[in-house]
C-alpha atoms as a PDB file:
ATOM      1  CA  UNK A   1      10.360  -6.124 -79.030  1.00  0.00           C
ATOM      2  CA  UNK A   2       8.021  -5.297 -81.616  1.00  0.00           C
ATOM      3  CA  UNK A   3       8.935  -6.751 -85.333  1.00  0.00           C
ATOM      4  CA  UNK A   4       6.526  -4.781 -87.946  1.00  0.00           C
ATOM      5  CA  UNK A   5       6.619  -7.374 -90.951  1.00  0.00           C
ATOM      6  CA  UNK A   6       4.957  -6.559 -94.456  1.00  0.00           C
ATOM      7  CA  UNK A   7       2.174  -9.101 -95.558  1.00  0.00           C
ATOM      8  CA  UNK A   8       2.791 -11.006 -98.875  1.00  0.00           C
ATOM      9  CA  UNK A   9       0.221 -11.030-101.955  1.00  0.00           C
ATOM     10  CA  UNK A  10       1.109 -14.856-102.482  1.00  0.00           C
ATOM     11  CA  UNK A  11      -0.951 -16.728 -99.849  1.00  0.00           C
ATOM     12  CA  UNK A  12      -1.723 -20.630 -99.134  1.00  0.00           C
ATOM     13  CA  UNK A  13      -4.890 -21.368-100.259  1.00  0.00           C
ATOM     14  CA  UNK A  14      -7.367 -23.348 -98.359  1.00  0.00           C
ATOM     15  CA  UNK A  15      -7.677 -23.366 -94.677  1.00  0.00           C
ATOM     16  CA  UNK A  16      -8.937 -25.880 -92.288  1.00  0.00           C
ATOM     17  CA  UNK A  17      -9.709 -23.612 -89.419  1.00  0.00           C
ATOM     18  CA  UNK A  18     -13.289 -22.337 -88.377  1.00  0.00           C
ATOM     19  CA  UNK A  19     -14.346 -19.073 -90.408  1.00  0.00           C
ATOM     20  CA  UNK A  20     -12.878 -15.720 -89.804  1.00  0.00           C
ATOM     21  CA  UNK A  21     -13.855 -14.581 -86.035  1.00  0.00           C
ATOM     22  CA  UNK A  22     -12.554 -10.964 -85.710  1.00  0.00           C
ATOM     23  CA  UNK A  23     -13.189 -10.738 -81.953  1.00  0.00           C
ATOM     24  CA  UNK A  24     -10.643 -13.356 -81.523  1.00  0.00           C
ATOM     25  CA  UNK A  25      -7.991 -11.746 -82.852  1.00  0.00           C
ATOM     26  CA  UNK A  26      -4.902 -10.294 -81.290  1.00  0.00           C
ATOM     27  CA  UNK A  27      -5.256  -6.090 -80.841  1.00  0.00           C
ATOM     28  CA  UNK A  28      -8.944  -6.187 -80.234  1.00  0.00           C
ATOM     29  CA  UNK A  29      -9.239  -2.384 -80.484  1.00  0.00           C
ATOM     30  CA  UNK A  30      -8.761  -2.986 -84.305  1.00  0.00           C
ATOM     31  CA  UNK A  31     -12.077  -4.969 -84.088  1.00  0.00           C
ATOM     32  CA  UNK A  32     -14.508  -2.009 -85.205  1.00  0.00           C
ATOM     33  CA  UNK A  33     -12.011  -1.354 -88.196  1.00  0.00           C
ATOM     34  CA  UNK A  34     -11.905  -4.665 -89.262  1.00  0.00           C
ATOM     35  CA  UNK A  35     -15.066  -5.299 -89.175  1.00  0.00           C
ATOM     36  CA  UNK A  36     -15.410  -2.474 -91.433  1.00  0.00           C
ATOM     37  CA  UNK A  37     -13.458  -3.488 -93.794  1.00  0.00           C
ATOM     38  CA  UNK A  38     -14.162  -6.465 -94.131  1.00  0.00           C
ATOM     39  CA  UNK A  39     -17.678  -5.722 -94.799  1.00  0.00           C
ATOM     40  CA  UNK A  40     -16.652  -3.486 -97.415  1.00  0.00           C
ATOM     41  CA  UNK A  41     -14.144  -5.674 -99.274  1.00  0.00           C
ATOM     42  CA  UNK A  42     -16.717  -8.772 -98.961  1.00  0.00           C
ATOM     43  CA  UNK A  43     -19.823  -6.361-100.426  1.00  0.00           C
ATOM     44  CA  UNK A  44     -17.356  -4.934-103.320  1.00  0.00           C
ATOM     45  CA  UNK A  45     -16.803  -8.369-104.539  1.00  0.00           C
ATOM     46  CA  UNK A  46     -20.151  -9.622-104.154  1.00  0.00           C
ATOM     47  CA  UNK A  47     -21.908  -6.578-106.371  1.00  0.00           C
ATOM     48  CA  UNK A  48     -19.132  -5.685-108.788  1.00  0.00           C
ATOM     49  CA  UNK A  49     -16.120  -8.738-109.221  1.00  0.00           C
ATOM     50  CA  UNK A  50     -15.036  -6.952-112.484  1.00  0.00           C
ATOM     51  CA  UNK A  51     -14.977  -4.063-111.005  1.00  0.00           C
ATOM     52  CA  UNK A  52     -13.080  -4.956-107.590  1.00  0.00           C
ATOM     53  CA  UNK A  53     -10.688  -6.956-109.821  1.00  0.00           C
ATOM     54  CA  UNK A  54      -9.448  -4.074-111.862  1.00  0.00           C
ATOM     55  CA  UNK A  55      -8.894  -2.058-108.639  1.00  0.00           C
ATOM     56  CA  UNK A  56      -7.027  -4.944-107.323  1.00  0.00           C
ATOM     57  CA  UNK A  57      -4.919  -5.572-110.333  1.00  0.00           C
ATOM     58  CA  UNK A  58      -5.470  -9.627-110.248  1.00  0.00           C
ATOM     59  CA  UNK A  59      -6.856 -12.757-111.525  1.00  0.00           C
ATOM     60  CA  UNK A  60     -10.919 -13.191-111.256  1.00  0.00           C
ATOM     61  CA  UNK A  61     -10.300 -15.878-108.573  1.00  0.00           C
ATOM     62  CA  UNK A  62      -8.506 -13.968-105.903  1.00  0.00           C
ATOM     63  CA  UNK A  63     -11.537 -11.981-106.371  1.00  0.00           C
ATOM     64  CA  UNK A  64     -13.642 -14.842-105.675  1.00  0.00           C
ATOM     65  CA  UNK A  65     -11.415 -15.149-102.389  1.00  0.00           C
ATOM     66  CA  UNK A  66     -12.772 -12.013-100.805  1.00  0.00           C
ATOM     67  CA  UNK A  67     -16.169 -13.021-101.412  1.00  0.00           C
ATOM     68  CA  UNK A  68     -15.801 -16.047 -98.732  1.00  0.00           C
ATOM     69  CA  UNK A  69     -14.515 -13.630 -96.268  1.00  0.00           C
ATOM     70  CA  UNK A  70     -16.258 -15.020 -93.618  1.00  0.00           C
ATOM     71  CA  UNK A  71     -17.204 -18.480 -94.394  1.00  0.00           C
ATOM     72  CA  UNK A  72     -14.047 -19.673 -95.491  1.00  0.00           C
ATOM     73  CA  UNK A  73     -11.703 -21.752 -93.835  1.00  0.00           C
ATOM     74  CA  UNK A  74      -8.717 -20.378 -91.646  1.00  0.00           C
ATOM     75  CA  UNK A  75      -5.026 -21.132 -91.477  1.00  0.00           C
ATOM     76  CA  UNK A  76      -2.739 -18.875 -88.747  1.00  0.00           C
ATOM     77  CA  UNK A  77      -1.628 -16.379 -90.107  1.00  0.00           C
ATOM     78  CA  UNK A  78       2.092 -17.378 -90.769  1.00  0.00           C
ATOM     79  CA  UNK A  79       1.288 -20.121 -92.657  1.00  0.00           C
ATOM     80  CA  UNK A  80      -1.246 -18.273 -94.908  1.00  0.00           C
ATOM     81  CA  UNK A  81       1.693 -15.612 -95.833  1.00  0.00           C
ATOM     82  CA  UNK A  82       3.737 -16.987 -98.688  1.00  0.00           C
ATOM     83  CA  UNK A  83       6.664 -15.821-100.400  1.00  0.00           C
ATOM     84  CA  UNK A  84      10.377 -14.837-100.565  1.00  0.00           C
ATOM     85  CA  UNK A  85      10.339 -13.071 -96.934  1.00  0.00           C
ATOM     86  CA  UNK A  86       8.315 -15.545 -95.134  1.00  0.00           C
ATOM     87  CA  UNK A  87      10.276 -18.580 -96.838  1.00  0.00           C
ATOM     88  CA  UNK A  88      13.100 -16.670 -95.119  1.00  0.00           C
ATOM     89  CA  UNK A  89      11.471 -15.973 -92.298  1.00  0.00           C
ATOM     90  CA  UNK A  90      10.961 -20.093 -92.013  1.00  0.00           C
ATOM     91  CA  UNK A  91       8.723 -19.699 -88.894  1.00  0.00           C
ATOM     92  CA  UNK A  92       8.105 -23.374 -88.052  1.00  0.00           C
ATOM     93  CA  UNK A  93      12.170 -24.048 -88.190  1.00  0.00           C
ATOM     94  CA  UNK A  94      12.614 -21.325 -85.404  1.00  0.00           C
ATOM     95  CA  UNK A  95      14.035 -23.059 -82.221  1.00  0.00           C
ATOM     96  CA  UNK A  96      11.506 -23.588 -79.293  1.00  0.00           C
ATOM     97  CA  UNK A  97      12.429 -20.385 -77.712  1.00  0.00           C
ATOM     98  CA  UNK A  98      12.694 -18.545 -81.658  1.00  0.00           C
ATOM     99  CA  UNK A  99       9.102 -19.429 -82.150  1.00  0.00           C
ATOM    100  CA  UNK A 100       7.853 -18.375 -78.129  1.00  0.00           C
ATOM    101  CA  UNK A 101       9.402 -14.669 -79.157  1.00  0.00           C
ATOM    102  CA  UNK A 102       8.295 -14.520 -82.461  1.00  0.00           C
ATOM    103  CA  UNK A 103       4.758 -15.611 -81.126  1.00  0.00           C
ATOM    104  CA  UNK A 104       5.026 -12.574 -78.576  1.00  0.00           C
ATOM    105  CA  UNK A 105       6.668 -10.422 -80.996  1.00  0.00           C
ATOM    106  CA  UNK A 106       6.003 -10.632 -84.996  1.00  0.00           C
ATOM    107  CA  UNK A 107       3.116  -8.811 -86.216  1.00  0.00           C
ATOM    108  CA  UNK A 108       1.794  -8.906 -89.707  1.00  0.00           C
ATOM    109  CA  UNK A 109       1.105  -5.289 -91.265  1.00  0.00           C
ATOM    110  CA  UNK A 110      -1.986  -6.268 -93.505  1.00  0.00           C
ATOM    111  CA  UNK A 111      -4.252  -3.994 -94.879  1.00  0.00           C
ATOM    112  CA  UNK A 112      -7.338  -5.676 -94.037  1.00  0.00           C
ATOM    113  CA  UNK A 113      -6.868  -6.622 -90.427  1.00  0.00           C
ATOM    114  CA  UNK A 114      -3.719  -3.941 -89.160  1.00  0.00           C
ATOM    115  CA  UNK A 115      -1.889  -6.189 -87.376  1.00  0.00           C
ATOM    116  CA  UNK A 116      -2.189  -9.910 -86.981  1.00  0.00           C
ATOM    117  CA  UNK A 117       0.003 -11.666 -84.641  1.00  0.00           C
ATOM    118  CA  UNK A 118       1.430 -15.310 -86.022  1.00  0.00           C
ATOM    119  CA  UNK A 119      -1.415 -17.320 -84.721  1.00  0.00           C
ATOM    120  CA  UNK A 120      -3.879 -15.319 -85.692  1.00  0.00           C
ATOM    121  CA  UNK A 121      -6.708 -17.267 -87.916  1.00  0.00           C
ATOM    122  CA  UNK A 122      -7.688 -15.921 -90.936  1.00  0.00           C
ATOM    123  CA  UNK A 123      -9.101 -16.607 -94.158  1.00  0.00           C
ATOM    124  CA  UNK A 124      -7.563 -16.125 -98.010  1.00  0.00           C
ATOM    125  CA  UNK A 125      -8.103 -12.721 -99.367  1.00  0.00           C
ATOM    126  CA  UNK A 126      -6.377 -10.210-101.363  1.00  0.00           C
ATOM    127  CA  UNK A 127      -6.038  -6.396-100.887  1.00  0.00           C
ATOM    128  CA  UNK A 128      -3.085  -4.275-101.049  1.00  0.00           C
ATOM    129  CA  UNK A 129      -2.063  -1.250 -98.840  1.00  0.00           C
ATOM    130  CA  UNK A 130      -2.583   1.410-101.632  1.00  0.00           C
ATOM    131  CA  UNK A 131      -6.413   0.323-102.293  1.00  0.00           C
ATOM    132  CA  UNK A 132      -8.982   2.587-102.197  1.00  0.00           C
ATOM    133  CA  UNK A 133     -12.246   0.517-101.220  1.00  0.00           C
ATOM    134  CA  UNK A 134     -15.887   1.987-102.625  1.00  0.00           C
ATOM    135  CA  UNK A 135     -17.400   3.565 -99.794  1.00  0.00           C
ATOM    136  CA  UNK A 136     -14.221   3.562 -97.739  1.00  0.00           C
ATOM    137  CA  UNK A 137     -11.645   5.765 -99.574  1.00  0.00           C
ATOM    138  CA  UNK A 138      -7.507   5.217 -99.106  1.00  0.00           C
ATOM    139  CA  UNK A 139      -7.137   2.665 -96.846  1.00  0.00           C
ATOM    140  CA  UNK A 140      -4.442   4.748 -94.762  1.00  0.00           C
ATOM    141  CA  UNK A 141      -6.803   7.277 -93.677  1.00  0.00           C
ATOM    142  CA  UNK A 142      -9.314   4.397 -92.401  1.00  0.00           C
ATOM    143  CA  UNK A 143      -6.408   2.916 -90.707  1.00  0.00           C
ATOM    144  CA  UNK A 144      -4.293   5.699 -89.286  1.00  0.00           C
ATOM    145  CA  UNK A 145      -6.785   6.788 -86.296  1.00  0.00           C
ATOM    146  CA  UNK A 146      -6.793   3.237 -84.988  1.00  0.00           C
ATOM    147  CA  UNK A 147      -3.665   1.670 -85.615  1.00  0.00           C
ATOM    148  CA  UNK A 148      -1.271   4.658 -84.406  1.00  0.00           C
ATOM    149  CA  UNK A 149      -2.774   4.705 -81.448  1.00  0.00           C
ATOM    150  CA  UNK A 150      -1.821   1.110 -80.742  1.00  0.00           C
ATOM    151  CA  UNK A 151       1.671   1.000 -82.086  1.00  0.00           C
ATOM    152  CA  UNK A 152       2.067   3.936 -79.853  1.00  0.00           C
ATOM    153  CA  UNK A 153       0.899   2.232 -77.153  1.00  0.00           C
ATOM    154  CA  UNK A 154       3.689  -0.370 -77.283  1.00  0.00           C
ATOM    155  CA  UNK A 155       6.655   0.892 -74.752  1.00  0.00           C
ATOM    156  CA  UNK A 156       9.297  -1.288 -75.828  1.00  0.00           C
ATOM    157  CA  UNK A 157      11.495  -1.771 -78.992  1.00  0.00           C
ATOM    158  CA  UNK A 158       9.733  -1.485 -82.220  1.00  0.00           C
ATOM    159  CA  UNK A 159      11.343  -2.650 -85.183  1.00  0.00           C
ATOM    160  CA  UNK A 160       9.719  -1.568 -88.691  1.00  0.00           C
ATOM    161  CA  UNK A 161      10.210  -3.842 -91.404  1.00  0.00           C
ATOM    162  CA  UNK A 162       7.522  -2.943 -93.823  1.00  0.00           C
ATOM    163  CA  UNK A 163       7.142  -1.702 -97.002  1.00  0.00           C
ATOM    164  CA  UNK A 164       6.394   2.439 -98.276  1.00  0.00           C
ATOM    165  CA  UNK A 165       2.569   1.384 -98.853  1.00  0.00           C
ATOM    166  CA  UNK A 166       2.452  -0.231 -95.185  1.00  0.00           C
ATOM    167  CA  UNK A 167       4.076   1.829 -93.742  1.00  0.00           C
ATOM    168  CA  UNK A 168       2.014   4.673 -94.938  1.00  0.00           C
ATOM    169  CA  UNK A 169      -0.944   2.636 -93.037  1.00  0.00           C
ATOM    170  CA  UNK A 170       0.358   4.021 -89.545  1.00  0.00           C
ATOM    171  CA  UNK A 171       3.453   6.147 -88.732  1.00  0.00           C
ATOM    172  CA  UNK A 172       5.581   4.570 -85.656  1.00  0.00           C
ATOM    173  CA  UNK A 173       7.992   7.866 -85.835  1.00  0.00           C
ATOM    174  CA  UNK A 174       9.941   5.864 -82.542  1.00  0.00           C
ATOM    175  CA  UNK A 175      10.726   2.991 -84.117  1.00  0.00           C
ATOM    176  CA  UNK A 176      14.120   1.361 -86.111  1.00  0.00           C
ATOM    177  CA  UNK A 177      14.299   1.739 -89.672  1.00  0.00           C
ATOM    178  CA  UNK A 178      15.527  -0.762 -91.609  1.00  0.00           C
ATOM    179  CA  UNK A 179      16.263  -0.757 -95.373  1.00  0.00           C
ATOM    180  CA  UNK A 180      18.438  -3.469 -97.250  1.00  0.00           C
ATOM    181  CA  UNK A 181      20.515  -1.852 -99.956  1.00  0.00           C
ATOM    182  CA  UNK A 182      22.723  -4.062-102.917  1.00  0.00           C
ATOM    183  CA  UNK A 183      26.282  -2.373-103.490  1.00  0.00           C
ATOM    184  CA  UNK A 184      27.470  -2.547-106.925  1.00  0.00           C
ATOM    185  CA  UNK A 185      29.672  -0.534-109.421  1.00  0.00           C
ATOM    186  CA  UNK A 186      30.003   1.893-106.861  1.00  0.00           C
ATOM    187  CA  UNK A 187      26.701   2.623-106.402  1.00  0.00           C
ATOM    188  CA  UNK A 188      23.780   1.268-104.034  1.00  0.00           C
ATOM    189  CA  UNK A 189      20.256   0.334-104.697  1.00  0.00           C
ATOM    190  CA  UNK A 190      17.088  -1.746-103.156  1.00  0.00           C
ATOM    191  CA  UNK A 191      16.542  -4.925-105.409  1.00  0.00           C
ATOM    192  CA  UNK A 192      13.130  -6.246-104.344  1.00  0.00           C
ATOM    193  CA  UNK A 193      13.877  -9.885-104.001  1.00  0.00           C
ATOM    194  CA  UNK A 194      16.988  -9.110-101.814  1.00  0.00           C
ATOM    195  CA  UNK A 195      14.924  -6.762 -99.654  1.00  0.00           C
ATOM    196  CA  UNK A 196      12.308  -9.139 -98.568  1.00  0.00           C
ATOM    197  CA  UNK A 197      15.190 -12.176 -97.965  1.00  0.00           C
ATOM    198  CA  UNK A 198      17.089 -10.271 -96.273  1.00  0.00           C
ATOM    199  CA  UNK A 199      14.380  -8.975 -94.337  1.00  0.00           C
ATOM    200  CA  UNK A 200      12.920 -12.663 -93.548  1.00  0.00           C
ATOM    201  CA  UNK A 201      16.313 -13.478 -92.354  1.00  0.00           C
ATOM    202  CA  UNK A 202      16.678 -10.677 -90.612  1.00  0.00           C
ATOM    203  CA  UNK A 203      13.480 -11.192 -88.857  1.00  0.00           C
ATOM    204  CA  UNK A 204      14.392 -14.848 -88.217  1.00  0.00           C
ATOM    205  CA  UNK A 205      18.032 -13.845 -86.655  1.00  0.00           C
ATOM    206  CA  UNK A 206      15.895 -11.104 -83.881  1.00  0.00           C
ATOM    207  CA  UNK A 207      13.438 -14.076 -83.254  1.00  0.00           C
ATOM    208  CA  UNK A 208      16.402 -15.987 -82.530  1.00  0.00           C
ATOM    209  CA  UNK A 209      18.482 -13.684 -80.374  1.00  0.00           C
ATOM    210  CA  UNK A 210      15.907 -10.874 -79.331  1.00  0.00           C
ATOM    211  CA  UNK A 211      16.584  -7.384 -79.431  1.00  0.00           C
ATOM    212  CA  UNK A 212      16.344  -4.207 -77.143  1.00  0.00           C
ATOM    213  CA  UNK A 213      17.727  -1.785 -79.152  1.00  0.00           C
ATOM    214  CA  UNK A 214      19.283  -0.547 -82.632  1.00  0.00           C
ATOM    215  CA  UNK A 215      22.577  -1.650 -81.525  1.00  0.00           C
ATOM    216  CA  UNK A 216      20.664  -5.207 -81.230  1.00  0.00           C
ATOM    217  CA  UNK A 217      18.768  -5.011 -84.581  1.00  0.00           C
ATOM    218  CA  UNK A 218      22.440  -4.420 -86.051  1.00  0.00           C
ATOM    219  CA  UNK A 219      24.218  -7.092 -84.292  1.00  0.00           C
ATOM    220  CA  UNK A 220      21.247  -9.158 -85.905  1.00  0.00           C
ATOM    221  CA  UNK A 221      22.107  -7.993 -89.276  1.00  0.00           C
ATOM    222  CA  UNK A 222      25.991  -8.737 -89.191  1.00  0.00           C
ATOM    223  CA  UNK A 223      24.398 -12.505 -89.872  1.00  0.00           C
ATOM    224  CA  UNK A 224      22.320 -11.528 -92.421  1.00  0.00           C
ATOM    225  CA  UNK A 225      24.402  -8.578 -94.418  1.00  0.00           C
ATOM    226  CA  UNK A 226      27.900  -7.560 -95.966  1.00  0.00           C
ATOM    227  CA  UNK A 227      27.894  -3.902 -93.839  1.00  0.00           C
ATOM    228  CA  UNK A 228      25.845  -2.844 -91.082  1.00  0.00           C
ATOM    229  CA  UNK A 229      25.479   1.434 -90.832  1.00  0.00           C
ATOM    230  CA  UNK A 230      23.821   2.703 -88.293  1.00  0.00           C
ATOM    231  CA  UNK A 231      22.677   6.596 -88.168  1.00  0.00           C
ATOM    232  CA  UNK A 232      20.542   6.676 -85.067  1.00  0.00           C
ATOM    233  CA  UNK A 233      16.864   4.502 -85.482  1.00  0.00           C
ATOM    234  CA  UNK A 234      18.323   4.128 -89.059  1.00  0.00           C
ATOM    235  CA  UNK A 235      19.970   0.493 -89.896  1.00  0.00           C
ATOM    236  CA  UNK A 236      20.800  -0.070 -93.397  1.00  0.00           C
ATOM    237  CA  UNK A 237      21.861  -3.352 -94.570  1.00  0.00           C
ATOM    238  CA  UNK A 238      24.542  -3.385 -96.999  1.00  0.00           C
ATOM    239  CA  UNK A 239      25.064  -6.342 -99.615  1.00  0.00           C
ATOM    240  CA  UNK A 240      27.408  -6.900-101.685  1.00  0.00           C
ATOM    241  CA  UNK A 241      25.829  -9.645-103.989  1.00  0.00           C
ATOM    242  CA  UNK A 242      22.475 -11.480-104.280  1.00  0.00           C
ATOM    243  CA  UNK A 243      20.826 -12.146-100.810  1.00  0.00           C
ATOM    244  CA  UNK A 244      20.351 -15.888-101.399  1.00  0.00           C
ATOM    245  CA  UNK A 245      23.569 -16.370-102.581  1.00  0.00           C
ATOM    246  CA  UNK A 246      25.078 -15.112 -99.117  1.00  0.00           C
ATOM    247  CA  UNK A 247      22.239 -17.352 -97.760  1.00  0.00           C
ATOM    248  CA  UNK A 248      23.597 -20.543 -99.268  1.00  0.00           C
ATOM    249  CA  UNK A 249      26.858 -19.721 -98.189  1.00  0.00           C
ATOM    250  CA  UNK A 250      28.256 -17.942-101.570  1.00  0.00           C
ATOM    251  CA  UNK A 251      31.833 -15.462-101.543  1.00  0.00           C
ATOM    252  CA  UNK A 252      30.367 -12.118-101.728  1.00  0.00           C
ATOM    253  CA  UNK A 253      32.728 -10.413-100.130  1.00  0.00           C
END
């Protein structure tokens, strides 16, 4: 099993780990891209920080970030994501055998490195999926020739849990779909705080229990959801209230 997870734009800060080593990082045939990348990112916010930040759309010190790209210090990689998913996700409460198959089996989608597994080491930086980088162009068409490839590669379940701009990074055409939908007034819709909840918990529960195929990804989500569909690699997850209030035990039903 192969869980696809989106990265987060809130990160830890700090890091106590040596600097960024891109040959030690899981999917070495990402190496040349990354280092690419990288390069590129670090260089843009060297020579032009005004410039990078308004193609970033943030503050002048996550700017600052990429310009330490490789002397800063390190934390694994799922405890530098932050956020609504990954609080979900709760990683270091997995059980001892929840936290062997998420090692094996969780990959962060991230647009600067591809896919990092949860012990990768990396530094604080910001970039989003839909950035075009000077001297690189859209970040999809840098990433697509290397990173289908290696999802392809992968022979057993793959389970796609990232969002459109991700996902537009590298197309895994065999893999589950999943999309979290809210039900109300008779009418469905994706709410972006109940997506990425539901999709941390969701992501916890296949840690948990493992998964071989759809039917397994939607046995996982009859813990997380109201209604489980399933139309072939398609699993949509069907709420009828706020995710965190099914989370802390509220009546949705």
């Amino acid at each position: 099993m192969l869980v696809l997870l989106p990265p987060s734009e809130g990160k830890a800060t700090g890091g106590t780990g040596r600097p960024l080593d891109l040959a030690a990082l899981s999917h070495p045939a990402l190496t040349a891209v990354r280092e690419r990348l990288v390069d590129a990112l670090q260089a843009a916010a060297v020579a032009d920080p005004d410039a990078l930040r308004s193609v970033l759309g943030c503050p002048g010190g996550e700017v600052e970030k990429n310009a330490r790209l490789r002397t800063s210090g390190t934390l694994p990689a799922l405890t530098r994501y932050t956020g609504v998913l990954y609080d979900a996700l709760s990683y270091a409460t997995l059980s001892p055998l929840g936290r062997r198959r998420a090692d094996r089996s969780l990959r962060v989608a991230s647009a600067l490195f591809g896919l990092l597994s949860p012990r990768d080491r990396v530094p604080a930086y910001r970039l989003s999926g839909g950035t075009s980088l000077p001297g690189t162009g859209s970040l999809a068409a840098v990433w697509r020739p290397a990173l289908e490839p290696e999802l392809a590669a992968y022979r057993g379940l793959v389970v796609d849990l990232r969002s459109g701009r991700y996902a537009a990074l590298a197309r895994v055409p065999c893999a589950v779909q999943v999309r979290v939908l809210r039900e109300a007034g008779g009418g469905r819709s994706v709410v972006s705080h109940d997506n990425k909840h539901t999709k941390g918990r969701l992501a916890r529960e296949l840690c948990e229990q493992g998964a071989r195929t759809a039917a397994d990804v939607a046995a996982a989500g009859d813990a997380v959801a109201d209604l489980v569909e399933v139309s072939g690699r398609q699993v949509d997850l069907v709420l009828y209230g706020l995710a965190t209030a099914r989370a802390e035990g509220g009546a949705l039903r």
